[in-house]
N, C-alpha and C. Protein backbone atom coordinates (compact mmCIF):
# COMPACT_ATOMS: atom_id res chain seq x y z
N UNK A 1 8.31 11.66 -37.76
CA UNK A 1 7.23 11.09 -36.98
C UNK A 1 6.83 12.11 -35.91
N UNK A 2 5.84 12.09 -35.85
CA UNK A 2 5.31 13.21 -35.21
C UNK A 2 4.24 12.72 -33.32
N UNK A 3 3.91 11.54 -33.52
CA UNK A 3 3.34 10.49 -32.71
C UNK A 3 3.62 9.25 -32.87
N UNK A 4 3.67 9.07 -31.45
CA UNK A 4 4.01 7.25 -31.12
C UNK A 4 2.70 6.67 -31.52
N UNK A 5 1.51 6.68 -31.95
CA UNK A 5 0.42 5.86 -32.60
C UNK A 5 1.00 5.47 -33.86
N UNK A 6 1.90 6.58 -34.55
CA UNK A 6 2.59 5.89 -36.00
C UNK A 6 3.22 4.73 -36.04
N UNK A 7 3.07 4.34 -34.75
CA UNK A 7 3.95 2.71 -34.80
C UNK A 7 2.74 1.76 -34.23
N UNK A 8 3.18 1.04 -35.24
CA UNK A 8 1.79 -0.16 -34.09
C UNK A 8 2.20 -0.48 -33.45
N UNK A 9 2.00 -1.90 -32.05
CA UNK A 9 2.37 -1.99 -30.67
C UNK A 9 3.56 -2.29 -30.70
N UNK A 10 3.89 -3.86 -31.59
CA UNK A 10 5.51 -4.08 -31.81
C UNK A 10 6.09 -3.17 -32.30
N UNK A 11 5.94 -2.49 -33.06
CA UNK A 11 7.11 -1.53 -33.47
C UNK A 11 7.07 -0.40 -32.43
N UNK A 12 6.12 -0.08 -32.45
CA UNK A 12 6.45 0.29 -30.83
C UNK A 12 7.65 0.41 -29.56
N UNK A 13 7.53 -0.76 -29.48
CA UNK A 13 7.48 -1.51 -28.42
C UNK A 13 9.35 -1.84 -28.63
N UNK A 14 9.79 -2.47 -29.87
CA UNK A 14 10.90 -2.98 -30.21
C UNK A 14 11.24 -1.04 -30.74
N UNK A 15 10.71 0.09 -31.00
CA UNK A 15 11.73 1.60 -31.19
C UNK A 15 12.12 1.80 -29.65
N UNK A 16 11.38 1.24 -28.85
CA UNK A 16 11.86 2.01 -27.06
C UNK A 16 12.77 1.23 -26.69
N UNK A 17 12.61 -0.07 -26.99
CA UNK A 17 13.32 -1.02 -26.00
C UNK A 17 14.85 -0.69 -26.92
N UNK A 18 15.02 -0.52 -27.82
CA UNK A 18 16.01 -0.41 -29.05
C UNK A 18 16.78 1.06 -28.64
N UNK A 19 15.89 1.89 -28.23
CA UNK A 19 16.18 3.26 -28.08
C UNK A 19 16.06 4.13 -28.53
N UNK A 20 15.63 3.65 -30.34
CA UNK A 20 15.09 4.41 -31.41
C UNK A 20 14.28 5.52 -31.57
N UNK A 21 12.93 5.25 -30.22
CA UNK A 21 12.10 6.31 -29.89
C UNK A 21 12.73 7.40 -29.88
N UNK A 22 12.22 8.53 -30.77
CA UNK A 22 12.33 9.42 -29.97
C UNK A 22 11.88 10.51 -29.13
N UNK A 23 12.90 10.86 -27.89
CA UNK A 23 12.57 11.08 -26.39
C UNK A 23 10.78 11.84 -26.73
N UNK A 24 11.29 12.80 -27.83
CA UNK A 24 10.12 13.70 -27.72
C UNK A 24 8.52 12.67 -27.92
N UNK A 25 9.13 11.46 -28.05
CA UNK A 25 7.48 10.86 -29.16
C UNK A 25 7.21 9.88 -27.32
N UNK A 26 8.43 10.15 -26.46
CA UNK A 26 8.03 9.42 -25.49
C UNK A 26 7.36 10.13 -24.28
N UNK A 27 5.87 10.52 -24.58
CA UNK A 27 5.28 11.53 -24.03
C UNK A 27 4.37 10.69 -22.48
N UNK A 28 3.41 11.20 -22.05
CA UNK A 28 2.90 10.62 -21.04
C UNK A 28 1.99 9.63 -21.41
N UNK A 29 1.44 10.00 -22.43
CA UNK A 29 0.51 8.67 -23.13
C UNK A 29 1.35 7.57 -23.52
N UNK A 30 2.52 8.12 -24.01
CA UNK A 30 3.28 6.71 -24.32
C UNK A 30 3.50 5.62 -23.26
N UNK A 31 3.83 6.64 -22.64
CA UNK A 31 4.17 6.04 -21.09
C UNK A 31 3.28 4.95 -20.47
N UNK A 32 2.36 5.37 -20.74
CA UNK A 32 1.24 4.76 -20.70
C UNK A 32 0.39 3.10 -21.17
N UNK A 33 0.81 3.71 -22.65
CA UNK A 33 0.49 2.83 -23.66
C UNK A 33 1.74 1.54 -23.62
N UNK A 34 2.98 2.09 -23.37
CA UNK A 34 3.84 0.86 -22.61
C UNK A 34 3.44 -0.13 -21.82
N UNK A 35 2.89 0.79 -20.34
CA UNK A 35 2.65 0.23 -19.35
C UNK A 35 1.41 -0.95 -19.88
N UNK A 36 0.66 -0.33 -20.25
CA UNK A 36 -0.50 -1.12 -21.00
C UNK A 36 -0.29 -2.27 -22.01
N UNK A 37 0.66 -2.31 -22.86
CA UNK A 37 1.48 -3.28 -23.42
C UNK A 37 2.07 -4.46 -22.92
N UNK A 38 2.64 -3.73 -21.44
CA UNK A 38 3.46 -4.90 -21.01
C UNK A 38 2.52 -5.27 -19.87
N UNK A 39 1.58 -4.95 -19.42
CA UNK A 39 0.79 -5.98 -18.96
C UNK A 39 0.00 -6.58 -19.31
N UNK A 40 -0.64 -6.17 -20.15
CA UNK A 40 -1.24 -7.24 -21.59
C UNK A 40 -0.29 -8.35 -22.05
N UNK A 41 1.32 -8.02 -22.50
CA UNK A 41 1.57 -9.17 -22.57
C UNK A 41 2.61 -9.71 -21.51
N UNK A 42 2.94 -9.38 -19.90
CA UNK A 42 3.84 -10.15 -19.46
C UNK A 42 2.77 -10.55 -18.47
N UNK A 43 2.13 -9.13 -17.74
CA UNK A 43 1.24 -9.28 -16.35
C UNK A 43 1.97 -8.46 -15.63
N UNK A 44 1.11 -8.09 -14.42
CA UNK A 44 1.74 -6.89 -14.08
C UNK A 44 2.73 -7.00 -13.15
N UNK A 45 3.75 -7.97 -12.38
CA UNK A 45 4.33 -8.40 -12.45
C UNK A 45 5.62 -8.50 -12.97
N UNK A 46 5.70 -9.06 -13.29
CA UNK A 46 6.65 -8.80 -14.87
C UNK A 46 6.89 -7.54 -15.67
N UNK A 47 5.63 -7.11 -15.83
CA UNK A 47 6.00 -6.09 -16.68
C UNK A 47 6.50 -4.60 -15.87
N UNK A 48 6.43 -4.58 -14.54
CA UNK A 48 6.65 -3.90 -13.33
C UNK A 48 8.20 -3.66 -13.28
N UNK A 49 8.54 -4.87 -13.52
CA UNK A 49 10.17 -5.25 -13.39
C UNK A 49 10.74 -4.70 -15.07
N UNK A 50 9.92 -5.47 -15.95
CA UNK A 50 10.49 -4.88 -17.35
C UNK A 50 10.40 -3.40 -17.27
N UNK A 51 9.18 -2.85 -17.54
CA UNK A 51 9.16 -1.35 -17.99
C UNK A 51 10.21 -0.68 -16.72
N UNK A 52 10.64 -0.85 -15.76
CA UNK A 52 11.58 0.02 -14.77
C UNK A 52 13.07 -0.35 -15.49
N UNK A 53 13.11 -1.11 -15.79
CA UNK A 53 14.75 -1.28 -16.54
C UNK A 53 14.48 -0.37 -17.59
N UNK A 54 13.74 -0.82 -18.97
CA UNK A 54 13.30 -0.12 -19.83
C UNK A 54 13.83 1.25 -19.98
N UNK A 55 12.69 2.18 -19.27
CA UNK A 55 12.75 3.37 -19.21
C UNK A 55 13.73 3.71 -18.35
N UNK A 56 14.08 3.56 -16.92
CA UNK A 56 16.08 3.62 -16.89
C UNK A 56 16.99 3.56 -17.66
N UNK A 57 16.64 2.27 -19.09
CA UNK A 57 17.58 2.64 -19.60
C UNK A 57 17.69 3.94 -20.63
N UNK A 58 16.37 3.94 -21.20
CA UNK A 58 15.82 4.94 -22.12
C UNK A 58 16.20 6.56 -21.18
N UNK A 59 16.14 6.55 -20.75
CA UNK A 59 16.79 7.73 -19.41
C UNK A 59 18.15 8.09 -19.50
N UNK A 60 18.87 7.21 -19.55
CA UNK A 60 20.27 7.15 -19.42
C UNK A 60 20.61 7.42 -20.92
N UNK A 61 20.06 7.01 -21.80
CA UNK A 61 20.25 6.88 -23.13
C UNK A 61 20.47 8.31 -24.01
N UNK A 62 18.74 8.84 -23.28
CA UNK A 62 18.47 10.34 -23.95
C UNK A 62 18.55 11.33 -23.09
N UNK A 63 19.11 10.86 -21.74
CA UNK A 63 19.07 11.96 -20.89
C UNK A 63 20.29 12.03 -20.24
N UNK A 64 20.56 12.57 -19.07
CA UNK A 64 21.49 12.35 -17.90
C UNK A 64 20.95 11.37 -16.97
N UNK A 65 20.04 10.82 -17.21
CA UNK A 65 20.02 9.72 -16.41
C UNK A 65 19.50 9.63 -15.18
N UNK A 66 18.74 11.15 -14.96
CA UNK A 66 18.36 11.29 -13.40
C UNK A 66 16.89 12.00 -13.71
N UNK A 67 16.28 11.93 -14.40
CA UNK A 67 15.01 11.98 -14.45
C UNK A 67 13.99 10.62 -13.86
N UNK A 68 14.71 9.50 -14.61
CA UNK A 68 13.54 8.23 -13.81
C UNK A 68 13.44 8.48 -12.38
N UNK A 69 12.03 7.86 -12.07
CA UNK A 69 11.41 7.60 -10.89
C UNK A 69 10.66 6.42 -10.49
N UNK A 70 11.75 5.13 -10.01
CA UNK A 70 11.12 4.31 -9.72
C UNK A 70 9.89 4.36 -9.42
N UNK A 71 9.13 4.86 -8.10
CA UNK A 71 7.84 4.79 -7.44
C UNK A 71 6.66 4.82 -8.13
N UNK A 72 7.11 6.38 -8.81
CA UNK A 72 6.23 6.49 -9.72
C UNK A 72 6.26 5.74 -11.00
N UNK A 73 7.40 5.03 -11.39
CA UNK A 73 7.61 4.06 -12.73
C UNK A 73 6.52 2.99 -11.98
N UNK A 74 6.45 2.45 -10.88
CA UNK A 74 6.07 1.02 -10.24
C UNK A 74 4.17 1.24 -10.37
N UNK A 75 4.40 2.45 -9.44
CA UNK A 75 2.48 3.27 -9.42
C UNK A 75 2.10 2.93 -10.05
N UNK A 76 2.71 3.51 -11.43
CA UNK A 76 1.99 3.73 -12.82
C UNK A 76 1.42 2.95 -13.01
N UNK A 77 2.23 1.28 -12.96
CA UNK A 77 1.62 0.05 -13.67
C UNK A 77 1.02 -0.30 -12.86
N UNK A 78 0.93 -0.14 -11.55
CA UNK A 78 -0.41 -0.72 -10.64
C UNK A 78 -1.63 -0.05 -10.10
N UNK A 79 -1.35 1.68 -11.24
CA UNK A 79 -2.66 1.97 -11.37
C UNK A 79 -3.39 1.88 -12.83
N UNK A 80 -2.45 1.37 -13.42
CA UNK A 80 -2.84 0.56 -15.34
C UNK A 80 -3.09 -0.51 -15.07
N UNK A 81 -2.52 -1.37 -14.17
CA UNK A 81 -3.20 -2.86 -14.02
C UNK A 81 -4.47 -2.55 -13.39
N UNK A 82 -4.94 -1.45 -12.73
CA UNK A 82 -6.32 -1.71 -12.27
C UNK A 82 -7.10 -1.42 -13.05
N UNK A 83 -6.79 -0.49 -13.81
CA UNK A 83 -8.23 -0.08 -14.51
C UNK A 83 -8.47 -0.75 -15.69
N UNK A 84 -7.16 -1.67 -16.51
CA UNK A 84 -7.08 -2.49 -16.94
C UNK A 84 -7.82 -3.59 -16.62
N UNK A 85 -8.15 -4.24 -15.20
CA UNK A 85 -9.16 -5.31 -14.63
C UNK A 85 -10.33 -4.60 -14.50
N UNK A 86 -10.87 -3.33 -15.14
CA UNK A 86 -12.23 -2.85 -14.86
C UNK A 86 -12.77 -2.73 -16.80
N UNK A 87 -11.54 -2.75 -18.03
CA UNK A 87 -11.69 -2.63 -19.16
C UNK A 87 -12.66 -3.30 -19.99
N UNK A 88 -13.30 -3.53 -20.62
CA UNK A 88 -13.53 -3.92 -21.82
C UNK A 88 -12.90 -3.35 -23.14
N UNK A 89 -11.73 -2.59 -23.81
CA UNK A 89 -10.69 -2.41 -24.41
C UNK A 89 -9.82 -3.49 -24.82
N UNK A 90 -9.74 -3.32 -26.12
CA UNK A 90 -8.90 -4.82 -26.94
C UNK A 90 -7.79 -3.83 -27.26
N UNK A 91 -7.78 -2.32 -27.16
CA UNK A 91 -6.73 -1.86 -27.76
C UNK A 91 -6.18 -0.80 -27.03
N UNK A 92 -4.80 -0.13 -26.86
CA UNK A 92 -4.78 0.99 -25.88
C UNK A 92 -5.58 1.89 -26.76
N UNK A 93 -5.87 2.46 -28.03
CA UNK A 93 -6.15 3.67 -28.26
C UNK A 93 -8.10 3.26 -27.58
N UNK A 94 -8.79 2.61 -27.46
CA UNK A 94 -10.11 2.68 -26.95
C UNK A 94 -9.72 2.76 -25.44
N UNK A 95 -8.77 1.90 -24.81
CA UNK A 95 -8.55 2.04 -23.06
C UNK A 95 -8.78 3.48 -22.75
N UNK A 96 -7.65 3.95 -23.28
CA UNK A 96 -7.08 5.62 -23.29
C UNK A 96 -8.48 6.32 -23.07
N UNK A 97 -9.33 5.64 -24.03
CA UNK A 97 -11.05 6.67 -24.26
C UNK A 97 -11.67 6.44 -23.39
N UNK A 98 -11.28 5.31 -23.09
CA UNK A 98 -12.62 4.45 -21.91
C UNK A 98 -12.12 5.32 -20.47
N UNK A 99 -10.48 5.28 -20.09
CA UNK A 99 -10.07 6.02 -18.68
C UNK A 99 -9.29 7.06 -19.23
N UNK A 100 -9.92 8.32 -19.80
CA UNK A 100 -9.48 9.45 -20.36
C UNK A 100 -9.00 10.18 -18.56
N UNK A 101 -9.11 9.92 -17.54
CA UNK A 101 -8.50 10.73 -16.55
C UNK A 101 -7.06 10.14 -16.34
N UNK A 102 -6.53 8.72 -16.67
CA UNK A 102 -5.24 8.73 -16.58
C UNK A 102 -4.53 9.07 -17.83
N UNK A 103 -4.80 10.25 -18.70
CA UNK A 103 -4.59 10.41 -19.64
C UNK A 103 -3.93 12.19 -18.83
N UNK A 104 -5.37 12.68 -18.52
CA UNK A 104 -5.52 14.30 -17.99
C UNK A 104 -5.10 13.91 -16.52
N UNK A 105 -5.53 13.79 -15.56
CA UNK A 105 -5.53 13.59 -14.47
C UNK A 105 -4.36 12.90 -13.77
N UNK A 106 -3.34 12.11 -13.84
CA UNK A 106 -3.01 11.05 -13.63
C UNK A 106 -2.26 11.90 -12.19
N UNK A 107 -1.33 12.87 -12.72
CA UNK A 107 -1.49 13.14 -11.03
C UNK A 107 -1.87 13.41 -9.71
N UNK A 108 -3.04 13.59 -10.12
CA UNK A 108 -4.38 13.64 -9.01
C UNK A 108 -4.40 12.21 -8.50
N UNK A 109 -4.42 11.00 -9.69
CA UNK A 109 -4.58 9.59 -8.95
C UNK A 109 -3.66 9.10 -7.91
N UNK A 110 -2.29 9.89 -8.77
CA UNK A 110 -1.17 9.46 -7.86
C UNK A 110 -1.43 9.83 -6.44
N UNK A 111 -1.76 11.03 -6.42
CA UNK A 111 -1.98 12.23 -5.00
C UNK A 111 -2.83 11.56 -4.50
N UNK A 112 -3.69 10.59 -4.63
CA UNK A 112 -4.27 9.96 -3.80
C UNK A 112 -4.03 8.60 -2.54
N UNK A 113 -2.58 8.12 -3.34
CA UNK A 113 -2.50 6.96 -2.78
C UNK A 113 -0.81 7.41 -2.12
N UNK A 114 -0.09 8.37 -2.58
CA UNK A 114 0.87 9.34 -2.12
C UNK A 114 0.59 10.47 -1.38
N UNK A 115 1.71 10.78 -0.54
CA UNK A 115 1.54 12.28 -0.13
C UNK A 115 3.00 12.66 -0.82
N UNK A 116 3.05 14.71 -1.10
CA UNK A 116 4.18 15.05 -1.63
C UNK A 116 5.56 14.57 -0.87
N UNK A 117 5.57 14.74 0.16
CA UNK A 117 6.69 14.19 0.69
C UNK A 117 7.22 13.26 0.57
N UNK A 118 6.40 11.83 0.61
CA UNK A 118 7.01 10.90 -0.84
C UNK A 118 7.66 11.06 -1.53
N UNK A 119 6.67 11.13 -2.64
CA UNK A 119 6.87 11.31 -3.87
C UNK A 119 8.13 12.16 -4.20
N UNK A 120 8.27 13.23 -3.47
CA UNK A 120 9.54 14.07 -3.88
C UNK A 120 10.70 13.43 -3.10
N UNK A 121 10.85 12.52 -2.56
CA UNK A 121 12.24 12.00 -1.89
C UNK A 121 12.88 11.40 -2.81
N UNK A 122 14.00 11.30 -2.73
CA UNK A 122 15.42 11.00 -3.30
C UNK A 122 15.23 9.73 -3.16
N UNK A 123 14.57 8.73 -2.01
CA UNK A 123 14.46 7.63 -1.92
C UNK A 123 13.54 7.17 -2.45
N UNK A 124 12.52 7.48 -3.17
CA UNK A 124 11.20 7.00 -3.94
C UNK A 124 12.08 6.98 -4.94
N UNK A 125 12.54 8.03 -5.66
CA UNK A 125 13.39 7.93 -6.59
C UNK A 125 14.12 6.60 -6.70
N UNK A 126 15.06 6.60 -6.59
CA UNK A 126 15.49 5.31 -6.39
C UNK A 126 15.04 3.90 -5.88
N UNK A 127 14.18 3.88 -5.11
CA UNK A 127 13.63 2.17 -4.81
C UNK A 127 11.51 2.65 -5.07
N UNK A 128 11.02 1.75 -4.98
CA UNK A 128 9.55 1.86 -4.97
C UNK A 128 9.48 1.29 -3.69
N UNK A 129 8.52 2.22 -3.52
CA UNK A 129 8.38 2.91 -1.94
C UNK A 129 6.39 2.23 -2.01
N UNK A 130 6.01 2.16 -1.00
CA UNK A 130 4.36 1.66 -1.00
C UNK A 130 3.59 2.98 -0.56
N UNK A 131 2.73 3.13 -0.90
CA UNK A 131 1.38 4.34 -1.14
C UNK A 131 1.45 4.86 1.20
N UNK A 132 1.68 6.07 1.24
CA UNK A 132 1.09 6.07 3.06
C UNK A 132 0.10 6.87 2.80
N UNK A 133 -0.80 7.15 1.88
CA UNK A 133 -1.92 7.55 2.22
C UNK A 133 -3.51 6.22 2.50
N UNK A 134 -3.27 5.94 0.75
CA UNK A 134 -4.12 4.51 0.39
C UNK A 134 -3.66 3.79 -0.59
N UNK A 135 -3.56 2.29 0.23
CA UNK A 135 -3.04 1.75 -0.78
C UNK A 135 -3.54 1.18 -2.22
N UNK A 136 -2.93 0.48 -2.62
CA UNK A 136 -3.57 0.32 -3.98
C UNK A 136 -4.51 -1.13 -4.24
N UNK A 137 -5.39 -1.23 -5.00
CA UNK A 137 -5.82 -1.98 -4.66
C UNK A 137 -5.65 -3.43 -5.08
């Protein structure tokens, strides 16, 4: 397998949570297309809390375990839940087309509502920390 589109959403969805993915197919779009998954089906909310276990555990699994980043795990989905409430998209692969900058761009979005000093602390890392530039909306 060469791309995570080779799976439709459940299978998807049940290779990550399983662990099956693999790391390499778990790229930034995936990342993505998760986040987009699980707020489609929990809310963002919920799926805030799911996808941070998730990918912690998926971390620990295929990695050493010190790559996750809460803050930015938390961001993510509450800058996918927004543009998500601006969509007309029934599917991630049209979302993706419709907001092609959190595809290219996404750390620029972050840099907006973060400053580096944040973002690079040991303590963002570990807990989700709230935006001191602007918050989210």
């Amino acid at each position: 397998m060469v791309n995570h589109f080779q799976l439709n959403d459940t299978m998807f969805e049940i290779s990550f949570e399983k662990g099956e993915l693999p790391p390499t197919l778990f790229t930034h779009e995936a990342h993505l297309r998760l986040a987009w998954m699980y707020i489609k089906k929990y809310g963002e909310k919920e799926a805030a809390e799911k996808i941070g276990c998730e990918i912690e555990q998926f971390d620990k699994l295929h990695g050493g375990g010190d790559t996750f980043h809460k803050t930015i795990t938390i961001a993510s989905i509450k800058v996918v839940g927004h543009f998500i409430g601006k969509s007309e998209s029934r599917d991630f692969k049209s979302f993706i087309q419709e907001f092609p900058k959190l595809k290219t761009a996404f750390k620029e979005l972050l840099n907006r509502h973060y400053s580096i000093k944040i973002l690079t602390s040991q303590k963002a890392k570990a807990q989700f920390l709230q935006p001191d530039l602007l918050p989210f909306p």
